[in-house]
Protein backbone atom coordinates (compact mmCIF):
# COMPACT_ATOMS: atom_id res chain seq x y z
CA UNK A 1 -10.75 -2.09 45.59
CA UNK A 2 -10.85 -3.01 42.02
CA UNK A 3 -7.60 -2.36 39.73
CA UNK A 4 -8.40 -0.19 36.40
CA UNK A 5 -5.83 1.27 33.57
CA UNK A 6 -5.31 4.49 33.83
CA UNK A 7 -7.27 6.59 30.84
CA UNK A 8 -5.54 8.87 28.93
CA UNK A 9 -7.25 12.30 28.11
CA UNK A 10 -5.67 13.65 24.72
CA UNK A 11 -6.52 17.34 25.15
CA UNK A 12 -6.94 19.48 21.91
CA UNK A 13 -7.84 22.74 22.35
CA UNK A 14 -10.50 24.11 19.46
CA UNK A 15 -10.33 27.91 18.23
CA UNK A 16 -13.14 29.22 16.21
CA UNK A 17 -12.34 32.83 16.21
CA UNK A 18 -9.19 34.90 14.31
CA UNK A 19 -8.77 37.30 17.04
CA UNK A 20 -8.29 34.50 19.86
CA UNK A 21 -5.93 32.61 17.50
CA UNK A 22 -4.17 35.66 17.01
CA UNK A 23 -3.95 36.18 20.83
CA UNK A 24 -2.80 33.01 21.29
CA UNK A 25 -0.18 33.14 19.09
CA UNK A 26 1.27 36.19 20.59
CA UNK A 27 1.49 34.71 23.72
CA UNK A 28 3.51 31.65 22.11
CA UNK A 29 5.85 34.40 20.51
CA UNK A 30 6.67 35.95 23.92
CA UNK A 31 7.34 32.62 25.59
CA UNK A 32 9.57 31.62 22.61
CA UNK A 33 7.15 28.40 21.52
CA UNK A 34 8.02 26.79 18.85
CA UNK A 35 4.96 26.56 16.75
CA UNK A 36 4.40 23.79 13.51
CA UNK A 37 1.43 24.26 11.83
CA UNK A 38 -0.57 22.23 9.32
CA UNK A 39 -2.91 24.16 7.16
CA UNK A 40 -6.03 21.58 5.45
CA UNK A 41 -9.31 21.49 4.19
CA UNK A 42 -10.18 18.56 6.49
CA UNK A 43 -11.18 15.21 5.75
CA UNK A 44 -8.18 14.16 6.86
CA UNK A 45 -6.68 11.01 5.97
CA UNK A 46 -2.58 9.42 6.61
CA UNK A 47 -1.14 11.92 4.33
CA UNK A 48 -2.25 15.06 6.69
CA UNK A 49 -0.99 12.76 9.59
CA UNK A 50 2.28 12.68 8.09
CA UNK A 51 2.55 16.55 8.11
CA UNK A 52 0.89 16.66 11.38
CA UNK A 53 4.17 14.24 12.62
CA UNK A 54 6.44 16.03 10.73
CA UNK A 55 5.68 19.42 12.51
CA UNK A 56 5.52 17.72 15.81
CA UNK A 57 9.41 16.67 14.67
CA UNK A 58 10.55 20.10 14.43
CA UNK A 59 8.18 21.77 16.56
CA UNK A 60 9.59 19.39 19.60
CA UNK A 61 8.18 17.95 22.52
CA UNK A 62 7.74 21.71 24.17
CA UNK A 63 6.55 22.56 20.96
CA UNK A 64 3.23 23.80 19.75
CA UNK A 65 1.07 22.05 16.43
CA UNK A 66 -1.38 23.35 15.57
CA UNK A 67 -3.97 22.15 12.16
CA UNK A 68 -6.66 24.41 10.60
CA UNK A 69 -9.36 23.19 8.57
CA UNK A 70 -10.92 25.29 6.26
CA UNK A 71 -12.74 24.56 3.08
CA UNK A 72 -11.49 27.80 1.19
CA UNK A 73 -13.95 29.44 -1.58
CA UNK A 74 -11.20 31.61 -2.83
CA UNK A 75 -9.69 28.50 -4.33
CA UNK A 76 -12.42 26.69 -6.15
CA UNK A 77 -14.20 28.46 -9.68
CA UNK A 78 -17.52 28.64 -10.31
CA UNK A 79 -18.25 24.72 -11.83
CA UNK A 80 -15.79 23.51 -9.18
CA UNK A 81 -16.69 20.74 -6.15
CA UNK A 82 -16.34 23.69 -3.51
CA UNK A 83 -20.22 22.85 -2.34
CA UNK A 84 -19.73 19.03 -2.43
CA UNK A 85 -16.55 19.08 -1.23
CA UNK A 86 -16.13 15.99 1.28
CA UNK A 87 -16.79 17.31 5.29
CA UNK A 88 -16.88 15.84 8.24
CA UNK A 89 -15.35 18.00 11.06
CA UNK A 90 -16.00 15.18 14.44
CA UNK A 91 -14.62 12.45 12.38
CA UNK A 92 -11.39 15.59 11.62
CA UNK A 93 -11.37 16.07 15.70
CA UNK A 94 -11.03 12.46 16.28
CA UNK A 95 -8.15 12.22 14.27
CA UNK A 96 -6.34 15.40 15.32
CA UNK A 97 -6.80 14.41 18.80
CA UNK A 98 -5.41 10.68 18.36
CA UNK A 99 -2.33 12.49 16.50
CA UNK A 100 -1.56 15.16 19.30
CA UNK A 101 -2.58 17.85 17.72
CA UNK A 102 -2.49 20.72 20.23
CA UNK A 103 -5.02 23.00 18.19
CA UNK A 104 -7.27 22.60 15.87
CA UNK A 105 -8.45 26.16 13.86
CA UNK A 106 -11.46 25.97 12.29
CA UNK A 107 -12.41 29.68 11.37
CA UNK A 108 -15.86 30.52 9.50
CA UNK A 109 -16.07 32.35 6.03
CA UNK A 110 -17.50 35.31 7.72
CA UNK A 111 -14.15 36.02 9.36
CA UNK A 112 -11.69 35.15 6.75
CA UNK A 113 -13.15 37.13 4.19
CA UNK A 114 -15.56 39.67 6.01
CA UNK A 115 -16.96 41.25 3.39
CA UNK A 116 -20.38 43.60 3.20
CA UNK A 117 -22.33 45.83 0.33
CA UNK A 118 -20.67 48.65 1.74
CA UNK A 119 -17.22 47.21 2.29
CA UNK A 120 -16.56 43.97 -0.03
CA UNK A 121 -13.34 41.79 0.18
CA UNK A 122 -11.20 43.06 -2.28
CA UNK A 123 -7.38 42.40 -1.17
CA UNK A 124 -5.57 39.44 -2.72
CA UNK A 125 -2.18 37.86 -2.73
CA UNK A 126 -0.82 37.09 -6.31
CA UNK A 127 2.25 35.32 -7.64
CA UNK A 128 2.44 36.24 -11.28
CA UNK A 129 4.95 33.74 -12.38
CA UNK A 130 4.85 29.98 -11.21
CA UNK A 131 1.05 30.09 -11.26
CA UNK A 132 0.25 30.61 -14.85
CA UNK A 133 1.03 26.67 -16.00
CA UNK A 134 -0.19 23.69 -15.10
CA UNK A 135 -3.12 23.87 -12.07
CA UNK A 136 -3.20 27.58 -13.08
CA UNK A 137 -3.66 27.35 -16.38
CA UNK A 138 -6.36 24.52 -15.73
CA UNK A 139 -7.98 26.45 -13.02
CA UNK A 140 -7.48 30.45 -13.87
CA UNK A 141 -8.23 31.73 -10.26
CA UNK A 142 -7.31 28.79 -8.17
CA UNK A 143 -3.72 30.00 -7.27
CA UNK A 144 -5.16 33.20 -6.27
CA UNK A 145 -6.86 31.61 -3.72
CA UNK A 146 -4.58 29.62 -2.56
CA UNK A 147 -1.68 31.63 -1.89
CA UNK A 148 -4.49 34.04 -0.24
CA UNK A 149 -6.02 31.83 2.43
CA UNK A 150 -1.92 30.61 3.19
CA UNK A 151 -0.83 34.42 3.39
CA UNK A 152 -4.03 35.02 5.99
CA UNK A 153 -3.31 31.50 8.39
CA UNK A 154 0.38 32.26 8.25
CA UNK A 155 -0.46 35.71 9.69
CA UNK A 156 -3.50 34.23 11.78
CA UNK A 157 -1.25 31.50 13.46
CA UNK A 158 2.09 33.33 13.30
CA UNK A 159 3.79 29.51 12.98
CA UNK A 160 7.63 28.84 12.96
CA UNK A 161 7.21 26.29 10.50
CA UNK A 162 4.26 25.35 8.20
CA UNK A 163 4.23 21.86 6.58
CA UNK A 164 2.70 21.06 3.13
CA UNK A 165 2.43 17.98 1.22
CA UNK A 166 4.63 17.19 -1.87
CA UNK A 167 1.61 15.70 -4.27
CA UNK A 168 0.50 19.81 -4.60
CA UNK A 169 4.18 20.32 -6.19
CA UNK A 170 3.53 23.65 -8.06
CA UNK A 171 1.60 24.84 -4.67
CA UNK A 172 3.91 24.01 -2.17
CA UNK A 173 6.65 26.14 -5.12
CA UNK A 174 4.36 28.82 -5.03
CA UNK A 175 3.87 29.00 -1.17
CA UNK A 176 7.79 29.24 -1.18
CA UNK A 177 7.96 31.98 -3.37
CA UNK A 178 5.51 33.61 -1.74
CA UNK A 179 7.04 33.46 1.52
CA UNK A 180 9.73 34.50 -0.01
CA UNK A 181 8.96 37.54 -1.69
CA UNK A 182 6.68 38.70 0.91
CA UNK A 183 8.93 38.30 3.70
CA UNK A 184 6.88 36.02 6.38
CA UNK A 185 8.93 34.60 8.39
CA UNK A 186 7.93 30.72 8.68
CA UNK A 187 10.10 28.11 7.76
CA UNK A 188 8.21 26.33 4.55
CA UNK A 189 9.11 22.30 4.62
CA UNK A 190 7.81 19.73 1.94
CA UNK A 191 6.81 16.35 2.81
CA UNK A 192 6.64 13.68 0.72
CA UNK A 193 3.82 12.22 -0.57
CA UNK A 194 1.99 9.77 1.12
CA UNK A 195 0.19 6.62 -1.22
CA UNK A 196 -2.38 3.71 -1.65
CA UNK A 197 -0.44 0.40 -2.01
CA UNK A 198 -1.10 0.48 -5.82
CA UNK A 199 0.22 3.61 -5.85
CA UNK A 200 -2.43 6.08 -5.49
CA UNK A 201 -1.56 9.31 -4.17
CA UNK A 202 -3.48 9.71 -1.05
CA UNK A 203 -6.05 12.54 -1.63
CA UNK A 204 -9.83 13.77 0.03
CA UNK A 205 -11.11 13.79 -3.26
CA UNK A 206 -10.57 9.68 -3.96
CA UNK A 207 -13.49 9.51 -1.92
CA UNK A 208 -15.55 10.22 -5.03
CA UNK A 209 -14.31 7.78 -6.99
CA UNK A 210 -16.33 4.58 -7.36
CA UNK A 211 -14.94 0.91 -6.82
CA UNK A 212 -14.22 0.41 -10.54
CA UNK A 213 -13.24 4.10 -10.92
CA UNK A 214 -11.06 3.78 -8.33
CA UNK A 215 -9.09 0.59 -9.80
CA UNK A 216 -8.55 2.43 -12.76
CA UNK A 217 -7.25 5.82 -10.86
CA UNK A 218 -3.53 4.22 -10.35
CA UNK A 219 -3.12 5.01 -14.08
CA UNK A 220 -1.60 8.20 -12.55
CA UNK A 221 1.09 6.42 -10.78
CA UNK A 222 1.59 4.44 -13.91
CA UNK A 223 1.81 6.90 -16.05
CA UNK A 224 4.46 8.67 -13.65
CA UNK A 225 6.34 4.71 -13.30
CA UNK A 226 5.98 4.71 -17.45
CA UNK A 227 8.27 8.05 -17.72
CA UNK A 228 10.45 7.17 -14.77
CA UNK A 229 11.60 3.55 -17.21
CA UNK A 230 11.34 5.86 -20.41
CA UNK A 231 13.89 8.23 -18.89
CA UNK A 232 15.95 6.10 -17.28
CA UNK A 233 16.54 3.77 -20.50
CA UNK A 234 17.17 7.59 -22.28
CA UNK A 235 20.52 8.56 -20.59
CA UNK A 236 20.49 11.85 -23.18
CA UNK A 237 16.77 12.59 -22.71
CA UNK A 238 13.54 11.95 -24.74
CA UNK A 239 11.29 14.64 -25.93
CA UNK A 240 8.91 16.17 -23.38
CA UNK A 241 6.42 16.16 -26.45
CA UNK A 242 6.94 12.47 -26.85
CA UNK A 243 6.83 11.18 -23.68
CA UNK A 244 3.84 13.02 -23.34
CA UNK A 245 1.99 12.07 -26.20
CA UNK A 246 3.02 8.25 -24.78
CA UNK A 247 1.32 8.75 -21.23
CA UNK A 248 -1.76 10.10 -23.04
CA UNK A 249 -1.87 7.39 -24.83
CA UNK A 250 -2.00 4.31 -21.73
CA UNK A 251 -4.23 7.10 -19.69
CA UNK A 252 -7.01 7.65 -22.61
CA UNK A 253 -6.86 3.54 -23.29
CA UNK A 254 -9.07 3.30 -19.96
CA UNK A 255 -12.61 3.59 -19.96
CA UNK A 256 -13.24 6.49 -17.40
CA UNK A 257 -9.97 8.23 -17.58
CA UNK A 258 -9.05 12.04 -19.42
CA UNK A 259 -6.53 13.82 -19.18
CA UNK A 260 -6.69 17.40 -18.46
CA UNK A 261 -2.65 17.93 -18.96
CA UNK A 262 0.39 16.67 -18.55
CA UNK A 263 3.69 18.73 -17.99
CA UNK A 264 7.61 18.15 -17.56
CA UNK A 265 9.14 21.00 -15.92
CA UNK A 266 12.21 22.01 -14.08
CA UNK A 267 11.42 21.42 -10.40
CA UNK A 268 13.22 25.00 -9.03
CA UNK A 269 11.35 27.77 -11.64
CA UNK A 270 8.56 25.41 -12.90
CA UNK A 271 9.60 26.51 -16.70
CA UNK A 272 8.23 23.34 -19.35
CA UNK A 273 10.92 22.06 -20.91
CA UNK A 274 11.63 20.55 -24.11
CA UNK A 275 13.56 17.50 -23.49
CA UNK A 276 13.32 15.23 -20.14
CA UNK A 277 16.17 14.28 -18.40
CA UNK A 278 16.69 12.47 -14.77
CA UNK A 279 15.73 15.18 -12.45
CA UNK A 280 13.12 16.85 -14.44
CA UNK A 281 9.51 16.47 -12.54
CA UNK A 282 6.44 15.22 -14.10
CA UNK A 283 3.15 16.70 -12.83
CA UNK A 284 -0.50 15.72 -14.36
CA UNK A 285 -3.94 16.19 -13.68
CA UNK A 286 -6.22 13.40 -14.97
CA UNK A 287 -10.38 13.34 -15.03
CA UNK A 288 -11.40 9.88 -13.54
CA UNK A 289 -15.08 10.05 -14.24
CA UNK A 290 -15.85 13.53 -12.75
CA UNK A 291 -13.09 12.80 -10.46
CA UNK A 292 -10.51 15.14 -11.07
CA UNK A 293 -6.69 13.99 -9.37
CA UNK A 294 -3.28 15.19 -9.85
CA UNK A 295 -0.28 13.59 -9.01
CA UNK A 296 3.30 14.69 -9.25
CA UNK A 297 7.02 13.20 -9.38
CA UNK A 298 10.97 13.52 -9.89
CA UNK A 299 12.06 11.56 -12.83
């Protein structure tokens, strides 16, 4: 009789449809399971697995997490990347399943926004203040979307706790507010952000970038390094409109790189303000190539 290891069978179970999710999640209610969730647009990469261990932290060992993966068209506008946006669901599964993912949602666009001649989609969820700078000034409808697809997965899975990544600063803000204001009661927790070696804020979309665009895309994390010296050699602060007129300046000396803004904002109502001190955040979006990434940090 020959001796073998024993193999271990990571079960993940995979939910297609709303109305079993929604079942499901009633069920976890009335047996008082602690549910983290995870909400993505796949192609994972270490960053979602950091949220992914983060709810399995607070969810607990009898705990639930679960990760959707959805590829939202609310959020993207009409010359947007939503049709070339990077995809690859079995490689997704793979890495849920090595992360202990309990289950993975992956619902179709037919049932999140059913829509039909007769009967078109036409609710939305809008935050009218924190969304109008910044991403939503850059992308007019994008925060629409956003807080949209969150409002209809936070109802869908009916989580205790829903985990979002800090590099989408003004998001994850938003999704608070929301939350807030709406009264949905989930727990909203931050995690940091997760990055390249050089810096690089882990994202789907670096997977566009070519080798030498992607040398040149930690200008965003030295940019953000740039303003973190400038402030701290400033004990009384340095003009927002200086500092950023400084960072334009090193991210417009590369070859590929353009900036689409840059902002300096108190972290709590996202208001610009005028002169940076410690503890103001820096956010910026920057075009490497066609390759559009934003970064974000406290200074």
């Amino acid at each position: 009789m020959s001796s073998s290891r024993p193999v271990l069978f990571l079960f993940m179970r995979i939910v297609t449809s709303i109305p079993q999710m929604q079942r499901l999640a009633k069920r976890w209610q009335r047996e008082g399971v602690s549910v983290g969730f995870v909400p993505t647009m796949g192609y994972l990469h270490r960053g979602h697995i950091s949220l992914v261990e983060r709810a399995r932290k607070i969810a607990g060992s009898k705990g639930k997490v679960v990760v959707s993966i959805y590829v939202n068209p609310a959020q993207f506008g009409p010359n947007e990347d939503f049709s070339k946006y990077p995809r690859d669901l079995e490689r997704d599964k793979k890495l849920c399943r090595t992360a202990k993912v309990d289950l993975l949602f992956v619902p179709s666009n037919d049932e999140m926004y059913p829509t039909s001649p007769e009967q078109p989609f036409s609710t939305f969820v809008v935050e009218e203040t924190l969304s109008k700078t910044m991403e939503g000034e850059s992308r007019p409808t994008h925060f629409r979307g956003v807080t949209t697809v969150v409002a209809k997965l936070l109802n869908i899975v009916g989580p205790n706790v829903a985990v979002f990544g800090a590099k989408d600063f003004q998001q994850a803000t938003i999704i608070r507010r929301m939350v807030r204001d709406l009264n949905i009661p989930v727990r909203v927790v931050v995690a940091p952000t997760k990055r390249e070696p050089d810096g690089l804020a882990l994202s789907s979309r670096n997977k566009y970038l070519s080798p030498d665009e992607r040398r040149e895309a930690n200008i965003l994390w030295k940019s953000v390094q740039m303003a973190r010296q400038m402030t701290h050699l400033s004990p009384n602060g340095t003009s927002a409109a200086k500092m950023e007129t400084r960072v334009r300046r090193l991210i417009e000396a590369q070859p590929a790189s353009r900036v689409d803004y840059v902002a300096f904002f108190d972290p709590e109502s996202i208001h610009p303000v005028r002169v940076v001190k410690r503890g103001t955040q820096m956010a910026l979006a920057v075009f490497i190539g066609r390759t559009r990434l934003i970064d974000n940090a406290a200074l």
